[in-house]
Protein backbone atom coordinates (compact mmCIF):
# COMPACT_ATOMS: atom_id res chain seq x y z
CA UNK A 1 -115.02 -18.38 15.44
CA UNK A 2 -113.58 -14.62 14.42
CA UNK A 3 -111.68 -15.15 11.17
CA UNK A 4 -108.66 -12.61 11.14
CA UNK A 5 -110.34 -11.47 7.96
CA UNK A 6 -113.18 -10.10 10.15
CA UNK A 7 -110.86 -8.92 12.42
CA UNK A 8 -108.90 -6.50 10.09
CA UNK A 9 -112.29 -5.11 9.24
CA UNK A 10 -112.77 -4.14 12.53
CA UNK A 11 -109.54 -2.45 13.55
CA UNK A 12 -109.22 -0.87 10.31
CA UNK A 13 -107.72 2.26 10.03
CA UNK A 14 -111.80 4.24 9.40
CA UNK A 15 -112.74 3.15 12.85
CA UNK A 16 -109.55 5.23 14.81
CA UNK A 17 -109.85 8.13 16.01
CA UNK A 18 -108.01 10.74 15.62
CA UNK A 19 -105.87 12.23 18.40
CA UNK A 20 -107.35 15.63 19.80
CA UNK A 21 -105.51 18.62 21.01
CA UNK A 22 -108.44 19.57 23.28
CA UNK A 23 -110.33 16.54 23.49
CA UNK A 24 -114.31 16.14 24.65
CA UNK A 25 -113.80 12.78 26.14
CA UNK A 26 -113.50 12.79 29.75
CA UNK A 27 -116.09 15.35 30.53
CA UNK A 28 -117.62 15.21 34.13
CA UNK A 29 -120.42 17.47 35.05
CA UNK A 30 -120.39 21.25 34.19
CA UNK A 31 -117.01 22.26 36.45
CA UNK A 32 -115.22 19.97 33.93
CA UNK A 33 -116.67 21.13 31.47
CA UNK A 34 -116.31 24.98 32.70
CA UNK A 35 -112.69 24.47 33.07
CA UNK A 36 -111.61 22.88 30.00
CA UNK A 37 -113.35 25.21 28.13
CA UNK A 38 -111.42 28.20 29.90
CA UNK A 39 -108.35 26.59 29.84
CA UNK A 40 -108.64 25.46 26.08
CA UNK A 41 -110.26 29.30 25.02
CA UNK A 42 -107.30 30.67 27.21
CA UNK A 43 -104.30 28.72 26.39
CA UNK A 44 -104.71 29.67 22.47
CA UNK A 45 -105.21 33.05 23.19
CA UNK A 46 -101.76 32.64 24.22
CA UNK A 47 -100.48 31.37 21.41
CA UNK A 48 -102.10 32.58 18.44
CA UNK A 49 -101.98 36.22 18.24
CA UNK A 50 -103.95 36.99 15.77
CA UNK A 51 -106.89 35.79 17.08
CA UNK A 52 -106.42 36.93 20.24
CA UNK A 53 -105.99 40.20 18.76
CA UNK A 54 -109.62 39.66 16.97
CA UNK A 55 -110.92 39.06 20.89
CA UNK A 56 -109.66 41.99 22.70
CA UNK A 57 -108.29 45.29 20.10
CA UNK A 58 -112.05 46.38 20.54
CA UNK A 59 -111.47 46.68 24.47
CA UNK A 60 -108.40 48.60 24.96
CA UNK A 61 -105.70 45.97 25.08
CA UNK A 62 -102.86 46.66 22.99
CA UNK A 63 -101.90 44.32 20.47
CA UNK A 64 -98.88 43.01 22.50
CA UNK A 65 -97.79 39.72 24.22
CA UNK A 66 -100.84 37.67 25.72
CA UNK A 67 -100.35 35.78 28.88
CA UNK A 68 -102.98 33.40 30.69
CA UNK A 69 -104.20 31.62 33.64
CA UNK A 70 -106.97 30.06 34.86
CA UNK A 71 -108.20 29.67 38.42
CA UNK A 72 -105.72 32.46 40.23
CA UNK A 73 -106.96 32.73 43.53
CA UNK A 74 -107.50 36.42 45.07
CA UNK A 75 -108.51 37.42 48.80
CA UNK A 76 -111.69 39.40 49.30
CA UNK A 77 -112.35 40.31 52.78
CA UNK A 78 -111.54 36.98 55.03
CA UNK A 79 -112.47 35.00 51.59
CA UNK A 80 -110.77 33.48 48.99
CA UNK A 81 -112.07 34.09 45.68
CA UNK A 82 -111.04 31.90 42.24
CA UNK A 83 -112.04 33.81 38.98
CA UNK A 84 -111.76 31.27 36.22
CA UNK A 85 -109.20 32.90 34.56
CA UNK A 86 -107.10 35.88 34.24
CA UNK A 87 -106.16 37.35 30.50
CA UNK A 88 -102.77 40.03 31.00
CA UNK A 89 -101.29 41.91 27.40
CA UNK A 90 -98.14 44.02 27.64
CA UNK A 91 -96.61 46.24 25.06
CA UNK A 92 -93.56 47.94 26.22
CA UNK A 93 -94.12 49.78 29.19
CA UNK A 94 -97.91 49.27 28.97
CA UNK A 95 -100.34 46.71 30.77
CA UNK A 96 -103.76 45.40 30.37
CA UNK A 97 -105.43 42.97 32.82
CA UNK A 98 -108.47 41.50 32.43
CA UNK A 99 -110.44 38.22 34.87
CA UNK A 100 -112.31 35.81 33.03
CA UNK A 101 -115.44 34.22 34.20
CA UNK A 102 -116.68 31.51 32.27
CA UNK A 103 -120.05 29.07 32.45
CA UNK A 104 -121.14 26.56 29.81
CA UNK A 105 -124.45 24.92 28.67
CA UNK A 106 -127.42 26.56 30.44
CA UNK A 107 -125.44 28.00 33.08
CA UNK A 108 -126.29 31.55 33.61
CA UNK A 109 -123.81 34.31 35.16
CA UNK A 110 -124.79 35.18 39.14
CA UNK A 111 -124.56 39.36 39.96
CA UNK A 112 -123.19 38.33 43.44
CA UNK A 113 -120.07 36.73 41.52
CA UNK A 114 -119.45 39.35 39.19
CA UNK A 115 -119.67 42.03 41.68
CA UNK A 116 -117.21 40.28 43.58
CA UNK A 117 -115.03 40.40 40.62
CA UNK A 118 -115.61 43.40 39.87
CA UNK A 119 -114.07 44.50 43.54
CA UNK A 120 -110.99 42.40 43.05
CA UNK A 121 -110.65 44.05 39.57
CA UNK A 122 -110.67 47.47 41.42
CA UNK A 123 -108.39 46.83 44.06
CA UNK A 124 -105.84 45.21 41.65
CA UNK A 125 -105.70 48.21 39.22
CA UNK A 126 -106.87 45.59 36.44
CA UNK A 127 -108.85 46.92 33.01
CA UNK A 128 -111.75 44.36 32.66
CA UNK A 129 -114.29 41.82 33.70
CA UNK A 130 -114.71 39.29 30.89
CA UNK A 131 -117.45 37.04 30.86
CA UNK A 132 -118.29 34.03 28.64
CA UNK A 133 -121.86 32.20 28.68
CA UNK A 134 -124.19 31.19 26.01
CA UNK A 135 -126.84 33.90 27.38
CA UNK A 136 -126.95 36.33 23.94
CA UNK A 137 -127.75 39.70 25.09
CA UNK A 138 -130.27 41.76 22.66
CA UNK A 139 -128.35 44.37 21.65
CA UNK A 140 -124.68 44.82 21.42
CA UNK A 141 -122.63 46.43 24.95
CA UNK A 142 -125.63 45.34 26.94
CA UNK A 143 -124.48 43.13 29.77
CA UNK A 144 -126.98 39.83 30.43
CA UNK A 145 -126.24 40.51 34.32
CA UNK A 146 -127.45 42.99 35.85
CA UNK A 147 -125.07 44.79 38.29
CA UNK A 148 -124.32 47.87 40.46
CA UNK A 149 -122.73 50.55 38.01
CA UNK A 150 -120.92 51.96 40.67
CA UNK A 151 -118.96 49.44 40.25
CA UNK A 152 -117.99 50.05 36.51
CA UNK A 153 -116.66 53.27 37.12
CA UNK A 154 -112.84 52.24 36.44
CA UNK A 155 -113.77 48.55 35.68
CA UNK A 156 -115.17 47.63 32.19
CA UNK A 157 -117.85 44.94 32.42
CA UNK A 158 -117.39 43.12 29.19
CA UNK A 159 -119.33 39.63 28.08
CA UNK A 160 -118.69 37.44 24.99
CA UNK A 161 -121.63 34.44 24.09
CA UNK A 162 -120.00 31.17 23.22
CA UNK A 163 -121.00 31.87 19.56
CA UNK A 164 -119.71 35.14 19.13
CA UNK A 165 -115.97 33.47 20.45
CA UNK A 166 -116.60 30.65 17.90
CA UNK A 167 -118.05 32.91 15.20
CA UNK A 168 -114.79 35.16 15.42
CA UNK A 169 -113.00 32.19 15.55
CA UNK A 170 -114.29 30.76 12.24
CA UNK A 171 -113.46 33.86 10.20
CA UNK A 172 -109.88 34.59 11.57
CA UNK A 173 -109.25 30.98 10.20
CA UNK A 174 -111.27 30.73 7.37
CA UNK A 175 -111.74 34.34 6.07
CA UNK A 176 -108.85 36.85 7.52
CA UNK A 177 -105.96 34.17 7.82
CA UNK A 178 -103.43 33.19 10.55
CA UNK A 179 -100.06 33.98 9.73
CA UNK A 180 -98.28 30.84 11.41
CA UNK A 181 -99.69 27.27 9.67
CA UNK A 182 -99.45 25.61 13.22
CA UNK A 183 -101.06 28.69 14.65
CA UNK A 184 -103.90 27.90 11.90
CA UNK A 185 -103.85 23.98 13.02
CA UNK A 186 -104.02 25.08 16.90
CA UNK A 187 -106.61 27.33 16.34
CA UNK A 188 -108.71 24.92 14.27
CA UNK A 189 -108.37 22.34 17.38
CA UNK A 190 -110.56 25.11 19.32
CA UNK A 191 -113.27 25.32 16.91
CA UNK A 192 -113.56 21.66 16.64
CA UNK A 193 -113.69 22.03 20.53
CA UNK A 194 -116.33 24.28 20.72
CA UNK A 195 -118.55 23.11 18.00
CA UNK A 196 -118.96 19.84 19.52
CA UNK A 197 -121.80 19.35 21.63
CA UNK A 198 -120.14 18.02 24.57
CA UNK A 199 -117.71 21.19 25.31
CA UNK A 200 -121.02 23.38 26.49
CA UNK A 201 -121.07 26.05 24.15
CA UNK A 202 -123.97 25.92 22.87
CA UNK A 203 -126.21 27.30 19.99
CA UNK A 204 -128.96 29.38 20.71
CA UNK A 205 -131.61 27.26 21.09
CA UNK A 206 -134.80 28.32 22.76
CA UNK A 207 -136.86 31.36 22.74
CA UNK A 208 -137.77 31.46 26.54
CA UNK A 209 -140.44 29.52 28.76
CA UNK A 210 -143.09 31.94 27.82
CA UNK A 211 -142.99 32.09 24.54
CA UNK A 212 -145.69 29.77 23.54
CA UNK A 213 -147.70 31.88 26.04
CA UNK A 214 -147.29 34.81 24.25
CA UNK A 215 -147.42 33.62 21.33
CA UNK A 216 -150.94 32.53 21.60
CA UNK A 217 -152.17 35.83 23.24
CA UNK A 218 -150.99 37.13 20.09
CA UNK A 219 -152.61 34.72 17.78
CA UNK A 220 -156.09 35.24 20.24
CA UNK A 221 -155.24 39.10 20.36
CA UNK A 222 -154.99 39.04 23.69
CA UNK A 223 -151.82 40.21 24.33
CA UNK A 224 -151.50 44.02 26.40
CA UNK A 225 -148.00 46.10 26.61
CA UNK A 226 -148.03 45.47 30.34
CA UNK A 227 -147.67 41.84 30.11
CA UNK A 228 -145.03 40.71 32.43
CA UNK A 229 -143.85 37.97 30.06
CA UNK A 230 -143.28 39.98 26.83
CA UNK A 231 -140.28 41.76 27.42
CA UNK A 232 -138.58 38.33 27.93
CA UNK A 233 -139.93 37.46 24.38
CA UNK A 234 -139.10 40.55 22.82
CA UNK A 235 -135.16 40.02 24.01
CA UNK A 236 -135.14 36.42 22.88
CA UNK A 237 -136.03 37.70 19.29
CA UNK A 238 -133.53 40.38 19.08
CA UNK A 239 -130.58 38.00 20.68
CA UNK A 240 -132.11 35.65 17.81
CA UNK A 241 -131.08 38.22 15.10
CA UNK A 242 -127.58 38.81 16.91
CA UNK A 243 -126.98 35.16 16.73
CA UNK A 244 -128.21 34.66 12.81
CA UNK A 245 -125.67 37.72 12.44
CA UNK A 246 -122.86 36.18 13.99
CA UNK A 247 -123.87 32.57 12.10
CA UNK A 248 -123.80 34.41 8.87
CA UNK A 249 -121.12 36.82 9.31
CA UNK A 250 -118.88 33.41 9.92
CA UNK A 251 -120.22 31.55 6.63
CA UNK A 252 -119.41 35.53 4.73
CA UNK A 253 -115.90 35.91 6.26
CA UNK A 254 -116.95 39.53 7.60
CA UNK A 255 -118.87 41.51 10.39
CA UNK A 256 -122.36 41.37 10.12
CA UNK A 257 -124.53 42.78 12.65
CA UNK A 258 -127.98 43.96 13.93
CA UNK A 259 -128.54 47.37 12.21
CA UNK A 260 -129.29 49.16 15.03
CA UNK A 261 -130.15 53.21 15.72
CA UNK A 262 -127.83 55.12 17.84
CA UNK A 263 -130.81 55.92 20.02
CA UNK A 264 -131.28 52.42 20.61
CA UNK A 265 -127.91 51.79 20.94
CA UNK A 266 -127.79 54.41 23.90
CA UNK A 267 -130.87 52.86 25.49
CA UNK A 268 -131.52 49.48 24.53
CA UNK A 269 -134.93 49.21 26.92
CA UNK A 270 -136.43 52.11 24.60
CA UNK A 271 -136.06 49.62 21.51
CA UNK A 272 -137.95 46.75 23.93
CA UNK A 273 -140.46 48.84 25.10
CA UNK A 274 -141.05 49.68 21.11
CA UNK A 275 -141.41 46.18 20.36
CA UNK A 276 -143.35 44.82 23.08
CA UNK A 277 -145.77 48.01 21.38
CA UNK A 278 -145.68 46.37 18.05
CA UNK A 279 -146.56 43.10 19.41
CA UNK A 280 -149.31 43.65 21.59
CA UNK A 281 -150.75 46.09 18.63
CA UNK A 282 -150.20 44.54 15.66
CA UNK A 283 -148.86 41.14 16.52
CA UNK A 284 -145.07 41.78 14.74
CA UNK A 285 -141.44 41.42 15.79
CA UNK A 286 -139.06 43.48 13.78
CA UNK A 287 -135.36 44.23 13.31
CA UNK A 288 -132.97 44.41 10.34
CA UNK A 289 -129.30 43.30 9.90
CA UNK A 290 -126.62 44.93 7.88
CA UNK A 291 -123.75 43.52 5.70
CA UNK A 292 -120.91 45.24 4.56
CA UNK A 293 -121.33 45.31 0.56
CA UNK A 294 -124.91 44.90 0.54
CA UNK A 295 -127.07 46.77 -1.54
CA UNK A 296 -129.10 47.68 1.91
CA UNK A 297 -129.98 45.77 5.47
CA UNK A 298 -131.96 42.74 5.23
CA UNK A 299 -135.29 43.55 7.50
CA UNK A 300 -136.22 40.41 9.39
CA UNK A 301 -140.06 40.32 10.39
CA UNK A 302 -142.04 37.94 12.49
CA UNK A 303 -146.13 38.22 11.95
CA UNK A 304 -147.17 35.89 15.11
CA UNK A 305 -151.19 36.65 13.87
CA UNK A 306 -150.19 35.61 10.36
CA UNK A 307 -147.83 32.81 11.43
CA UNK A 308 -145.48 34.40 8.89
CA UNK A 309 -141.77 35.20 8.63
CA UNK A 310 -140.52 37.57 5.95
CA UNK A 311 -137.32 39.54 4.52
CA UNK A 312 -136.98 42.12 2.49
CA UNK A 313 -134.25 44.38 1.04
CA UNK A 314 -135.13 48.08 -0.36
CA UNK A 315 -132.94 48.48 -3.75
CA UNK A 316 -133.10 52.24 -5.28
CA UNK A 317 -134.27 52.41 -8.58
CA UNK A 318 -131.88 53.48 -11.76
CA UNK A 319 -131.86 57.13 -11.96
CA UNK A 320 -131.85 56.93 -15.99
CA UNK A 321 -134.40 55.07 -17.94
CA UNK A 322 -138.15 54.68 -18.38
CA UNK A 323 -140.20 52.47 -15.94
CA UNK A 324 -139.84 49.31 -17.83
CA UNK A 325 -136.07 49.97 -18.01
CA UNK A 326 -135.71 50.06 -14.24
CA UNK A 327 -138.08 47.21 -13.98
CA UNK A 328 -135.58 44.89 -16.66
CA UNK A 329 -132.72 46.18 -14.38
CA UNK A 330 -133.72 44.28 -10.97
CA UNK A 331 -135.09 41.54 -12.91
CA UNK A 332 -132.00 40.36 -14.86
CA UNK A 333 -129.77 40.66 -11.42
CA UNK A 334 -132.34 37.87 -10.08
CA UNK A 335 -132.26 35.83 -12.71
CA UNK A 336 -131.91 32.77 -10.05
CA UNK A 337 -134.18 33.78 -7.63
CA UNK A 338 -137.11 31.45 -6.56
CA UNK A 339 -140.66 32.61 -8.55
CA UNK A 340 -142.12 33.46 -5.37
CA UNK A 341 -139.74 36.47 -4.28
CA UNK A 342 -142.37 39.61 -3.84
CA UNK A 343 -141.27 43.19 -5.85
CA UNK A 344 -143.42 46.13 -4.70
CA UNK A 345 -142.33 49.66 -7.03
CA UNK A 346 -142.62 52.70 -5.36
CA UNK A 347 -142.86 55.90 -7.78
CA UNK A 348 -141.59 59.26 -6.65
CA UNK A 349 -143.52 61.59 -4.76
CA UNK A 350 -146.22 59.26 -4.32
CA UNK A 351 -147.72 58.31 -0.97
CA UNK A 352 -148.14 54.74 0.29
CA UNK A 353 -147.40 51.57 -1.04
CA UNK A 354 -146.48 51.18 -4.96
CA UNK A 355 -147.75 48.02 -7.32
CA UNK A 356 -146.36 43.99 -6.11
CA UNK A 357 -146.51 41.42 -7.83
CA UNK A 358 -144.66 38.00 -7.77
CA UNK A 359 -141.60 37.65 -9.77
CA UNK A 360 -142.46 35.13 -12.00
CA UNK A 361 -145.21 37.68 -12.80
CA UNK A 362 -142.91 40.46 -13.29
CA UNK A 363 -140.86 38.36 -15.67
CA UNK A 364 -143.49 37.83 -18.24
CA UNK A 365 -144.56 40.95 -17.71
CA UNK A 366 -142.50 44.07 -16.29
CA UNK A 367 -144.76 46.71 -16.88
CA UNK A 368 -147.11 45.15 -13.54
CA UNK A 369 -145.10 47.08 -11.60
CA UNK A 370 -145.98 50.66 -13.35
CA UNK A 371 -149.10 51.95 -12.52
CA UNK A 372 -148.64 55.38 -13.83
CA UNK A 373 -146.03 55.78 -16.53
CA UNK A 374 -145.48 59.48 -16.12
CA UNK A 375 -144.32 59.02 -12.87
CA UNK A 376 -140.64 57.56 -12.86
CA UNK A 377 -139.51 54.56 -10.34
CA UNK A 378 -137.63 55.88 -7.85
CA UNK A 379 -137.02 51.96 -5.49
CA UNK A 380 -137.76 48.45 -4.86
CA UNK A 381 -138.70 46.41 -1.99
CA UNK A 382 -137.78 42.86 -2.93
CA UNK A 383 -139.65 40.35 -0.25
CA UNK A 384 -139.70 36.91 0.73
CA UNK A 385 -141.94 35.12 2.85
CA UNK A 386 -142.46 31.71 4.78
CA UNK A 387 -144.81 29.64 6.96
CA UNK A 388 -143.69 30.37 10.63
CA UNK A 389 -142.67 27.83 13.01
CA UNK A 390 -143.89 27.15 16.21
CA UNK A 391 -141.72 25.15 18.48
CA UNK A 392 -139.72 27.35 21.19
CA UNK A 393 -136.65 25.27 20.64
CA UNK A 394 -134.68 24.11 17.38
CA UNK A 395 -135.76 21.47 14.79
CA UNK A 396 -138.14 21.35 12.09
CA UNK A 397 -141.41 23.23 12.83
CA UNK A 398 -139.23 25.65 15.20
CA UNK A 399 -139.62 29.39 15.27
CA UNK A 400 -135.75 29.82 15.37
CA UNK A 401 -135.23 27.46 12.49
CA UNK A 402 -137.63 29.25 10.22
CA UNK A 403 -135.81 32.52 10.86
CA UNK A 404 -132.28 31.57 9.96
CA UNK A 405 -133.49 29.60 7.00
CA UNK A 406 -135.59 32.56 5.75
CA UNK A 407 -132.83 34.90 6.21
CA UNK A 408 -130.09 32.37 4.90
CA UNK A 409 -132.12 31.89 1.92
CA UNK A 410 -133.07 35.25 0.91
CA UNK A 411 -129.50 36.29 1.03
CA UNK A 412 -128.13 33.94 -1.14
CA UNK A 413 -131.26 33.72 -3.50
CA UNK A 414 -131.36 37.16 -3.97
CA UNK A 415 -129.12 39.57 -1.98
CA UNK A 416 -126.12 38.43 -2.94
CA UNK A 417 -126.49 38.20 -6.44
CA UNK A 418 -128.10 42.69 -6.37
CA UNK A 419 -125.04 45.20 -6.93
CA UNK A 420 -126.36 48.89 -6.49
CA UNK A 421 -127.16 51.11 -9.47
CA UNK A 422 -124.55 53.36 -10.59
CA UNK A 423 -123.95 56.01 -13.46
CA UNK A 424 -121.69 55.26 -16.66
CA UNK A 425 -118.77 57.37 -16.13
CA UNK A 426 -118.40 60.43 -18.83
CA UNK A 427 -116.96 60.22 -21.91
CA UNK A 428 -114.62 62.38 -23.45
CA UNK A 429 -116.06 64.17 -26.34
CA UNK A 430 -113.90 63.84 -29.66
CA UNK A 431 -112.00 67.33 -30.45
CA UNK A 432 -113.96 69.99 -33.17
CA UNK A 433 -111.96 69.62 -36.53
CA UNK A 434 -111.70 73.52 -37.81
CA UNK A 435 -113.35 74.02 -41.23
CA UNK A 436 -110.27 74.77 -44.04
CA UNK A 437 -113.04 77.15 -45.80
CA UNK A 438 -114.43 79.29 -42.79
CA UNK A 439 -111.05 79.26 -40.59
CA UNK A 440 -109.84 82.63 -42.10
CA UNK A 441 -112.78 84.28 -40.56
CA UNK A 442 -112.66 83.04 -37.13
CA UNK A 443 -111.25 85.29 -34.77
CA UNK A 444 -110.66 83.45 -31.53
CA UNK A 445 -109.41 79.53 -31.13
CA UNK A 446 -111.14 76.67 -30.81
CA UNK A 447 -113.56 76.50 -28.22
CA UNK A 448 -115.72 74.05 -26.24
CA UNK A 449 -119.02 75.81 -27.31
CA UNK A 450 -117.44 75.84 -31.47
CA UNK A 451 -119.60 72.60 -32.11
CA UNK A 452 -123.08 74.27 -30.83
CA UNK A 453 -122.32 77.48 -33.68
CA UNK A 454 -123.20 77.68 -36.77
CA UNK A 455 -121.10 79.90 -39.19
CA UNK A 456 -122.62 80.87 -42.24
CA UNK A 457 -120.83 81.92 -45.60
CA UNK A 458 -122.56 83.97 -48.26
């Protein structure tokens, strides 16, 4: 028999659950899940400004009122058409417009849907097409969907990943502040939404189906710059590096993003065809990230033939100072840095690489990393390295787990903790006393240059 001892055990208060603004329970398939998602994501747009300011001030909207709606039906042709949502700002006098289309898990976005969008858009006078998957696209203004750009001329074609929504999320709460506590509690009920795994937004998870294919052409040397599969690979890696910024830009409370070239910013497939180069050549996927504060961009690199991920940092050297000095200088700012962190010197106006040694190494002994005294230090390249992983999707032995561990890692074991070199500031120089017994003869006052003469008296 159930003692009522037993039974206050079990409907103690540990075992409730709390109520849920936007609760996961009750989801049905992937329309469900669609439309709660763009109905939560919407409806606190609505109401807490700030972060729907964080959203949309980089696409034109002005920071006024935000109104939503999801599903608003539109006729195209002898068709009705249902975007999942519609996004309108006014200021004054001034309107912005914007249709939302949304898709969850591994749902991808469909060009005949967007283009259809795209029309309505037109013929409405509206500003925008936004669109909201988990598909990360490899560099940042690219579009995952491929569509007619005839299309775009008075329409902007804008898309948001589910982590990029979450990550801005995060640090509007956490980092930059909402103004309004409720705001703060409303807009915390989102990202407990969409960091459970049930709401369909979704980590990035999986480097492609032919990645272990490449992968091994790589490792056999196999691999050619025409292969059909590569570019998919190469575009997986750099959407990798966009997502470990956006996951570590929302632990830092800033912006941290791919450090990209303006040349490959202009024409992302240039930067793909470059790295589907580098990997059918020498085996290695490349990219680097930047940080506001940071002493320089991490460089993220991925050796597939060595089965080796690495990052490194280049610090510039002390401009004052022998060798050893410089040497000290890095060495005391990683005081709590793992033994096996890599430090290669490079001298000026020498070619090539400069001495490396290990840091524990360098710590006994700084003067490893001078091979030529007479020639001064002029930087650093402080490395880290780790046994790649394997797996295509997430968990231990993973490729995408051993890159944002490696990069977590070496920015809080050593990054973090290395503040640039600068200069002592002048000091002011104490004033020239005037000599009672040679004063009589000096004909002009006091000067700057009086300390550097010598006046003799006979």
């Amino acid at each position: 028999m159930l003692h009522i001892t037993d039974w206050s055990v079990i409907v103690s208060e540990e075992t409730w659950h709390a109520a849920r603004l936007i609760p996961t329970s009750g989801i049905n398939g992937a329309t469900e899940q669609e439309r709660r998602a763009t109905s939560a994501l919407l409806a606190v747009l609505g109401v807490v400004p700030d972060f729907a300011k964080a959203l949309l001030s980089g696409l034109g909207a002005p920071a006024g009122s935000v109104t939503t709606f999801i599903e608003v039906p539109f006729m195209l042709g002898e068709s009705r058409i249902y975007p999942d949502g519609l996004i309108r700002v006014r200021r004054g006098a001034r309107e912005w417009t914007a249709l939302v289309e949304v898709k969850t898990g591994k749902n991808q976005l469909e060009t005949q849907q967007l283009e259809n969008y795209l029309d309505i858009a037109r013929a409405e006078g509206f500003d925008a097409l936004i669109t909201i998957s988990n598909e990360i696209p490899p560099t940042p203004g690219q579009h995952p969907t491929a569509v007619d750009r005839r299309k775009l001329r008075k329409v902007a074609l804008v898309h948001w990943s589910w982590s990029e929504v979450l990550a801005t999320a995060i640090v509007q709460k956490e980092h930059r502040g909402v103004s309004d506590p409720e705001q703060a509690w409303i807009l915390g009920e989102l990202i407990r939404y969409l960091e459970h795994e049930r709401s369909g937004a979704l980590d990035l998870d999986d480097m492609g189906q032919h990645w272990v294919a490449v992968r091994e052409s790589v490792a056999a040397g196999t691999l050619r710059a025409n292969d059909p599969h590569a570019p998919e690979v190469v575009s997986r890696f750099d959407a990798l590096l966009r997502y470990a910024s956006l996951r570590l830009g929302q632990r830092l409370g800033t912006d941290v993003v791919q450090n990209l070239s303006r040349k490959d910013l202009a024409d992302p497939k240039l930067r793909g065809a470059e790295l589907v180069k580098s990997l059918a050549d020498s085996g290695v996927l490349t990219g680097s990230i930047k940080i506001p504060g940071a002493v320089g961009p991490i460089t993220v690199t991925a050796d597939l033939r060595a089965s080796q991920v690495s990052c490194h940092v280049d610090v510039p050297a002390p401009q004052t100072g022998r060798s050893t000095t410089r040497v000290n200088w890095l060495v005391r700012q990683l005081k709590d840095a793992p033994d096996d962190v890599r430090i290669e010197a490079f001298a000026a106006r020498v070619r090539g690489g400069g001495a490396a040694e290990l840091l524990r190494a360098v710590r006994d002994e700084p003067k490893v990393l001078i091979e030529d005294p007479a020639r001064e230090l002029k930087s650093f390249r402080v490395a880290r390295v780790a046994t790649m992983g394997s797996k295509r999707g997430r968990g231990r032995g993973a490729f995408i787990d051993t890159v944002l561990d490696t990069l977590d890692g070496f920015y809080g074991d050593v990054v973090q903790n290395v503040k640039p070199w600068a200069p002592a500031p002048p000091k002011l120089r104490d004033p020239v006393a005037p000599d009672p017994d040679t004063d009589s003869l000096s004909s002009t006052d006091l000067s700057s240059q009086d300390e550097e003469v010598t006046i003799v008296t006979r």
